[in-house]
PDB file of N, CA and C in Angstrom:
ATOM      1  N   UNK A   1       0.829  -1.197   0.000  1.00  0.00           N
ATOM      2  CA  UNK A   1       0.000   0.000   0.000  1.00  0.00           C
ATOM      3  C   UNK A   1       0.867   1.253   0.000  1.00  0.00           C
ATOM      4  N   UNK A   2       2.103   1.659   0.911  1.00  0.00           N
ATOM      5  CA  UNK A   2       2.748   2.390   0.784  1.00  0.00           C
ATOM      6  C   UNK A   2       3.264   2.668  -0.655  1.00  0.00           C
ATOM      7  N   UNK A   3       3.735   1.717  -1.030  1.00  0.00           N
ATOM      8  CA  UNK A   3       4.342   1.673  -2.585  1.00  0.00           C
ATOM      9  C   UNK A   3       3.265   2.072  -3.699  1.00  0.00           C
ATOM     10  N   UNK A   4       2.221   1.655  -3.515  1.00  0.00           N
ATOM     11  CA  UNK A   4       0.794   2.169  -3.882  1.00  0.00           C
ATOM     12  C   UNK A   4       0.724   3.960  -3.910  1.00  0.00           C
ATOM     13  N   UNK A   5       1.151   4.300  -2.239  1.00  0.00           N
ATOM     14  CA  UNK A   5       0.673   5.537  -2.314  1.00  0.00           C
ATOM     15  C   UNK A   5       1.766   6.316  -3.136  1.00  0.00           C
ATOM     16  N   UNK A   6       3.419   5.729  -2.683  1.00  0.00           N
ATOM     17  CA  UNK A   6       4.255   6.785  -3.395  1.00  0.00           C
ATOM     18  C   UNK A   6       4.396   6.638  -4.908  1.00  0.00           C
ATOM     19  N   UNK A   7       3.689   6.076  -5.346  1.00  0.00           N
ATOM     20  CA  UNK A   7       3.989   5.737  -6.832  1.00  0.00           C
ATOM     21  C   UNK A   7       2.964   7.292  -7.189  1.00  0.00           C
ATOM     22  N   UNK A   8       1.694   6.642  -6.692  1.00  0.00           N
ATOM     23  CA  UNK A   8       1.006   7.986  -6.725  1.00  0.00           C
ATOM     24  C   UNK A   8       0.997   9.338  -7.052  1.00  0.00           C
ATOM     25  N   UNK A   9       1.930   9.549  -5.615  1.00  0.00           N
ATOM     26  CA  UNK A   9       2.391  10.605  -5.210  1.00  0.00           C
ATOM     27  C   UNK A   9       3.537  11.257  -6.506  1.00  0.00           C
ATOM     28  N   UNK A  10       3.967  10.719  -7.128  1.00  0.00           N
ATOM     29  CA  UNK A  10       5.110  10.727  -8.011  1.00  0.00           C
ATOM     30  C   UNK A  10       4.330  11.058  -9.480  1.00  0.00           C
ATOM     31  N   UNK A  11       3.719  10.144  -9.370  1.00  0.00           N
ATOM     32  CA  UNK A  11       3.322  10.095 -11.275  1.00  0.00           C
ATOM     33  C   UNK A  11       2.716  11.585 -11.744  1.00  0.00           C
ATOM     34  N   UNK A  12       2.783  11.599 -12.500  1.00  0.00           N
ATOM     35  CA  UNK A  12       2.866  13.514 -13.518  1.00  0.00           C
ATOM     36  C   UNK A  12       1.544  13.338 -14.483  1.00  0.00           C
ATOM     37  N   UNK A  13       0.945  12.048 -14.535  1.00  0.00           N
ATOM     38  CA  UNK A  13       0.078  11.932 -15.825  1.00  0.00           C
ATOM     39  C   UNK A  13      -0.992  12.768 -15.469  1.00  0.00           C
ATOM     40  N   UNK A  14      -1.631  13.127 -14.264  1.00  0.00           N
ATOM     41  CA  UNK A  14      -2.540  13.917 -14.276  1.00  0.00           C
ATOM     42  C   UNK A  14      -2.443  15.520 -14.040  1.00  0.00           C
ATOM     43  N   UNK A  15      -0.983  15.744 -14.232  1.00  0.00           N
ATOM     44  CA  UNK A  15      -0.456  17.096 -13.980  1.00  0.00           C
ATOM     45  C   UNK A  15      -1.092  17.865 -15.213  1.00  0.00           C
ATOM     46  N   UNK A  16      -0.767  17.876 -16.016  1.00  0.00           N
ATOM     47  CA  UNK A  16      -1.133  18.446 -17.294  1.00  0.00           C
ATOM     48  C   UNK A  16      -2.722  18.320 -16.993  1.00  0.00           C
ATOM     49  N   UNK A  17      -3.718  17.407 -16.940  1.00  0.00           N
ATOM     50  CA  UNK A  17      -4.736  18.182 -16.546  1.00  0.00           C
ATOM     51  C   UNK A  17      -5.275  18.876 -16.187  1.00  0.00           C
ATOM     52  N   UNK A  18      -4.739  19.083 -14.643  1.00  0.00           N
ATOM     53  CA  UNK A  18      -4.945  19.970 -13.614  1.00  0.00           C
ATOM     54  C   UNK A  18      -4.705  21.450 -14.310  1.00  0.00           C
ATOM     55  N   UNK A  19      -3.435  21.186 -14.721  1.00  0.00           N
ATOM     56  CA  UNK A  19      -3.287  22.310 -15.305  1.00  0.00           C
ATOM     57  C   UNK A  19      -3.672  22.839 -16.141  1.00  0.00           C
ATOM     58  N   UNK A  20      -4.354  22.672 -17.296  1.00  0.00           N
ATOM     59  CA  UNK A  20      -5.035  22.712 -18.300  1.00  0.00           C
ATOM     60  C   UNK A  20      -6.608  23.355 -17.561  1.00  0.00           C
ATOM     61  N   UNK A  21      -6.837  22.311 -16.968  1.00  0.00           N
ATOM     62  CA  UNK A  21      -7.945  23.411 -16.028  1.00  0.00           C
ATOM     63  C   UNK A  21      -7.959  24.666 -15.419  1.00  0.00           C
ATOM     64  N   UNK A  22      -7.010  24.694 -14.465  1.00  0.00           N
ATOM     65  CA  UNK A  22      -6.544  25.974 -14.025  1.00  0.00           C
ATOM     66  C   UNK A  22      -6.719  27.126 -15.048  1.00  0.00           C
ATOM     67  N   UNK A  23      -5.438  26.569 -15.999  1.00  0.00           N
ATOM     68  CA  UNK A  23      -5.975  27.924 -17.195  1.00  0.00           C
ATOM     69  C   UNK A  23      -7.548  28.177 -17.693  1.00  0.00           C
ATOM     70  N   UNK A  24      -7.921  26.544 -18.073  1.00  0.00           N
ATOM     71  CA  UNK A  24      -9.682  26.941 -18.505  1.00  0.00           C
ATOM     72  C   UNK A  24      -9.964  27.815 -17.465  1.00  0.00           C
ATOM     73  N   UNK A  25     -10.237  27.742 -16.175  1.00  0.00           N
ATOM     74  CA  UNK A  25     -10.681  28.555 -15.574  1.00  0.00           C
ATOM     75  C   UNK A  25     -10.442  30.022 -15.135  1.00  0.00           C
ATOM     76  N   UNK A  26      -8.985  30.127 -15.272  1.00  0.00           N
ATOM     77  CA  UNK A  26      -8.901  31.644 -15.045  1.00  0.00           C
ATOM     78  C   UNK A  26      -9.601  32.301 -16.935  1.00  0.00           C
ATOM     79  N   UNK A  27      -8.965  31.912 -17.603  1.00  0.00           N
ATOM     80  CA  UNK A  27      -9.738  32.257 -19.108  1.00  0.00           C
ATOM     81  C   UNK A  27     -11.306  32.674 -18.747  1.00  0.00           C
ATOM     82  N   UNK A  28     -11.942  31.521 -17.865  1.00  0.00           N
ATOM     83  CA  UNK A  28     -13.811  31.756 -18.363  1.00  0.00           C
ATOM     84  C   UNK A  28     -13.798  33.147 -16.831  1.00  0.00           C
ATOM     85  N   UNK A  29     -13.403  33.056 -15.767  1.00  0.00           N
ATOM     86  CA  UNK A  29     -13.273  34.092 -15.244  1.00  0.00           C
ATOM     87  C   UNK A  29     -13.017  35.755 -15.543  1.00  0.00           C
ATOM     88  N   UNK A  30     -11.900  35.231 -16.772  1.00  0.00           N
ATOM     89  CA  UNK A  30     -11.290  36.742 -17.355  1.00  0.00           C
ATOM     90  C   UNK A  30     -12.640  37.058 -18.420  1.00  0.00           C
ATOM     91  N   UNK A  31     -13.413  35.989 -18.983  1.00  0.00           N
ATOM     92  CA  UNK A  31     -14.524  36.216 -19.860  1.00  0.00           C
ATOM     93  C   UNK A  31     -15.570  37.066 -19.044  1.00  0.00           C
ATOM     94  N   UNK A  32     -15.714  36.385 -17.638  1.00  0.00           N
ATOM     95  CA  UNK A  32     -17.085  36.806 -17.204  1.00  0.00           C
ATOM     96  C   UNK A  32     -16.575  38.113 -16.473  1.00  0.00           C
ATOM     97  N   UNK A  33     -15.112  38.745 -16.160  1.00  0.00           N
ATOM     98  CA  UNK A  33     -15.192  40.097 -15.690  1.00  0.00           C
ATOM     99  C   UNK A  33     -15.127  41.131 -16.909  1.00  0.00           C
ATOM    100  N   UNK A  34     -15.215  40.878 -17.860  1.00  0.00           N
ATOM    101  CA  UNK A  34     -15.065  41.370 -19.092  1.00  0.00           C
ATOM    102  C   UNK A  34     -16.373  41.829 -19.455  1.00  0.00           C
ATOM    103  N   UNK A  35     -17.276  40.549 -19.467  1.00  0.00           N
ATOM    104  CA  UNK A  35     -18.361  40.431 -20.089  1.00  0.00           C
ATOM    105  C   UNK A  35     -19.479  41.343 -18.862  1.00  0.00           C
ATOM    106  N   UNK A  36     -18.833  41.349 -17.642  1.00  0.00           N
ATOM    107  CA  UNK A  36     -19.841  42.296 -16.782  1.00  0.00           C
ATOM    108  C   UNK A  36     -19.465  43.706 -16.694  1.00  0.00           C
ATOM    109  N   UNK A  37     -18.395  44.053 -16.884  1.00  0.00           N
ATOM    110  CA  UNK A  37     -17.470  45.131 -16.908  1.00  0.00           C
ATOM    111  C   UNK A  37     -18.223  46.285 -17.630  1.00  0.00           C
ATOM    112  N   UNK A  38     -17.854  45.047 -19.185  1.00  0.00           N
ATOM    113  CA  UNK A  38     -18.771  45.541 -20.379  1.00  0.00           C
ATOM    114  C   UNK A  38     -20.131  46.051 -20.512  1.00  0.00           C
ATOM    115  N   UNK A  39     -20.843  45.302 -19.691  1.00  0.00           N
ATOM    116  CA  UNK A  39     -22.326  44.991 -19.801  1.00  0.00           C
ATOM    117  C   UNK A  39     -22.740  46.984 -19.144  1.00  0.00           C
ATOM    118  N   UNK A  40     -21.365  47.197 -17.927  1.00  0.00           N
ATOM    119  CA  UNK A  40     -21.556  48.766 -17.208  1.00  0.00           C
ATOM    120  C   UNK A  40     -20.892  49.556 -18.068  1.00  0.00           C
ATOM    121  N   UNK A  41     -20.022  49.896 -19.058  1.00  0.00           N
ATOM    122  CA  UNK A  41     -19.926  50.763 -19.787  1.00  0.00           C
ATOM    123  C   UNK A  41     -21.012  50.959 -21.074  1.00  0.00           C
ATOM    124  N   UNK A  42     -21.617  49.674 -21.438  1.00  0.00           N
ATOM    125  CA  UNK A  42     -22.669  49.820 -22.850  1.00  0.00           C
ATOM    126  C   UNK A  42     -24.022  50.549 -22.123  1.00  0.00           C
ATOM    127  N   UNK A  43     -24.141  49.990 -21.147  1.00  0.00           N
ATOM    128  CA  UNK A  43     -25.737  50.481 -20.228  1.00  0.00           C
ATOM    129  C   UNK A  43     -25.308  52.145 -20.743  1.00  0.00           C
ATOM    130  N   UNK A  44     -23.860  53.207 -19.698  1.00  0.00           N
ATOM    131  CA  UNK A  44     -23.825  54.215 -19.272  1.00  0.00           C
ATOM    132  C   UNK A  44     -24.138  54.550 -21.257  1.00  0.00           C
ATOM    133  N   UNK A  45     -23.471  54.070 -21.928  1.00  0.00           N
ATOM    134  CA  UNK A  45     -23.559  54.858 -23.294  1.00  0.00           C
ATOM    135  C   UNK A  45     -25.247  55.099 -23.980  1.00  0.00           C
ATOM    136  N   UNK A  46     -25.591  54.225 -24.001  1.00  0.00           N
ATOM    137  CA  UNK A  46     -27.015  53.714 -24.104  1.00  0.00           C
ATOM    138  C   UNK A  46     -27.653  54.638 -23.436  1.00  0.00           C
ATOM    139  N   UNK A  47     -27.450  55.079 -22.226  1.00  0.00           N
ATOM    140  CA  UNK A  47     -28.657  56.016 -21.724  1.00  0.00           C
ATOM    141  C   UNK A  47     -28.089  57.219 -21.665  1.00  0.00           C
ATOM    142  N   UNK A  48     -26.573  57.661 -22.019  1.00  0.00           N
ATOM    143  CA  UNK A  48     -26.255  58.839 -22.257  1.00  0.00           C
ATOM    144  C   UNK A  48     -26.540  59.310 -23.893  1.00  0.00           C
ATOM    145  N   UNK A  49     -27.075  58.052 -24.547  1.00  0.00           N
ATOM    146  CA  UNK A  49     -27.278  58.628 -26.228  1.00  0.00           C
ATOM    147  C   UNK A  49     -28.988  58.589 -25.917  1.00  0.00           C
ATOM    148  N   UNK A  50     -29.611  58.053 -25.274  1.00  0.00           N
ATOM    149  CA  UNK A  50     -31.016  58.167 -24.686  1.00  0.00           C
ATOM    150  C   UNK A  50     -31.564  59.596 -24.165  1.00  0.00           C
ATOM    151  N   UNK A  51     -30.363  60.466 -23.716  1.00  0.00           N
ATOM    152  CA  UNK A  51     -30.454  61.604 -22.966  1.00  0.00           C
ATOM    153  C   UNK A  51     -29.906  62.695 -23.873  1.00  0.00           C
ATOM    154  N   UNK A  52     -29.233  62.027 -24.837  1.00  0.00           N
ATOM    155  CA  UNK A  52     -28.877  63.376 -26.076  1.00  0.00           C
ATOM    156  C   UNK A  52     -30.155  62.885 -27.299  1.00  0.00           C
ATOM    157  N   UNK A  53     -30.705  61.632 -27.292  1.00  0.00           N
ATOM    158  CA  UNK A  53     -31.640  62.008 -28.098  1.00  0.00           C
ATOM    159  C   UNK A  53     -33.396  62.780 -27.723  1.00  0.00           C
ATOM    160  N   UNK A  54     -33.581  62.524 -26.368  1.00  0.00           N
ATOM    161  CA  UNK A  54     -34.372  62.968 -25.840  1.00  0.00           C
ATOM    162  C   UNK A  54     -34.658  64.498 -25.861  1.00  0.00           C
ATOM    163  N   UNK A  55     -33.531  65.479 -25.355  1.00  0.00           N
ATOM    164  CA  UNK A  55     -32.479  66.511 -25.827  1.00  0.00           C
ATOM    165  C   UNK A  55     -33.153  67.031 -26.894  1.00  0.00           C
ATOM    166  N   UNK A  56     -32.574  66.284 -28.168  1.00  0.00           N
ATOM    167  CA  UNK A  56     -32.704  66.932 -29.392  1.00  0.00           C
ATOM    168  C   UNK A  56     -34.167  66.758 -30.086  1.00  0.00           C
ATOM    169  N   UNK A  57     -35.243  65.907 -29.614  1.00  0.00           N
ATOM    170  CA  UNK A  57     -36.042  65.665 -30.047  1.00  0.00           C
ATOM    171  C   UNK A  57     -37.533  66.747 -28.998  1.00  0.00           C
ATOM    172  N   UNK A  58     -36.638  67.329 -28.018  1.00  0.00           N
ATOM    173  CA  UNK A  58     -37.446  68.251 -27.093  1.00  0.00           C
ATOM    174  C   UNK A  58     -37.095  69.418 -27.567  1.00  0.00           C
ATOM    175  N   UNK A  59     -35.854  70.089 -28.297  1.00  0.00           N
ATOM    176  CA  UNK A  59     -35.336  71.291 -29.026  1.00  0.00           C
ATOM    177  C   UNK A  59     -35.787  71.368 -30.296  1.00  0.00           C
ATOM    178  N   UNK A  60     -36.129  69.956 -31.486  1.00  0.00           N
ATOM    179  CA  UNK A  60     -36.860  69.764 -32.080  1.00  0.00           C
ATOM    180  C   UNK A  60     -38.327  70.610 -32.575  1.00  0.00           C
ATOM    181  N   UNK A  61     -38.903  69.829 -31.618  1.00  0.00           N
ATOM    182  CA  UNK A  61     -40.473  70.226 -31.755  1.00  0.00           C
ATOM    183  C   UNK A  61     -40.477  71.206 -30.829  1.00  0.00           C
ATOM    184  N   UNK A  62     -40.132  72.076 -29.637  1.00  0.00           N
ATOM    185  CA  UNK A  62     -40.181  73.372 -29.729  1.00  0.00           C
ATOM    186  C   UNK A  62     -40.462  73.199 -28.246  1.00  0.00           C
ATOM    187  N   UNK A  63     -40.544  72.412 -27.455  1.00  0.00           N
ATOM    188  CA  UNK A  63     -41.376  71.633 -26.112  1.00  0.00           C
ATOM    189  C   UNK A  63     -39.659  71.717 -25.201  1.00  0.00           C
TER     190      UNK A  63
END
């Protein structure tokens, strides 16, 4: 059993997995602070072109 465990302890074949994960995961992390980051600069533009068209459509018609 000992010999069992240190063989274990030794072998590399599942290293490269692990690792391979690790990266998947910081990657889908770097996606989702990106993708929320994003989501707060498109909102602010969106309702600052909401507030210049509102603006021009009240200078418009005379109101």
């Amino acid at each position: 059993m000992a010999h069992w465990l240190y063989a274990f302890w030794l072998e590399e074949k599942g290293q490269d997995l692990v690792e391979y994960a690790v990266i998947l995961m910081f990657i889908a992390v770097a996606c989702l602070a990106f993708v929320f980051s994003g989501t707060t600069i498109v909102n602010g533009i969106w309702t600052r072109e909401k507030t210049d068209l509102v603006s021009a459509n009240s200078t418009a018609t005379g109101g």
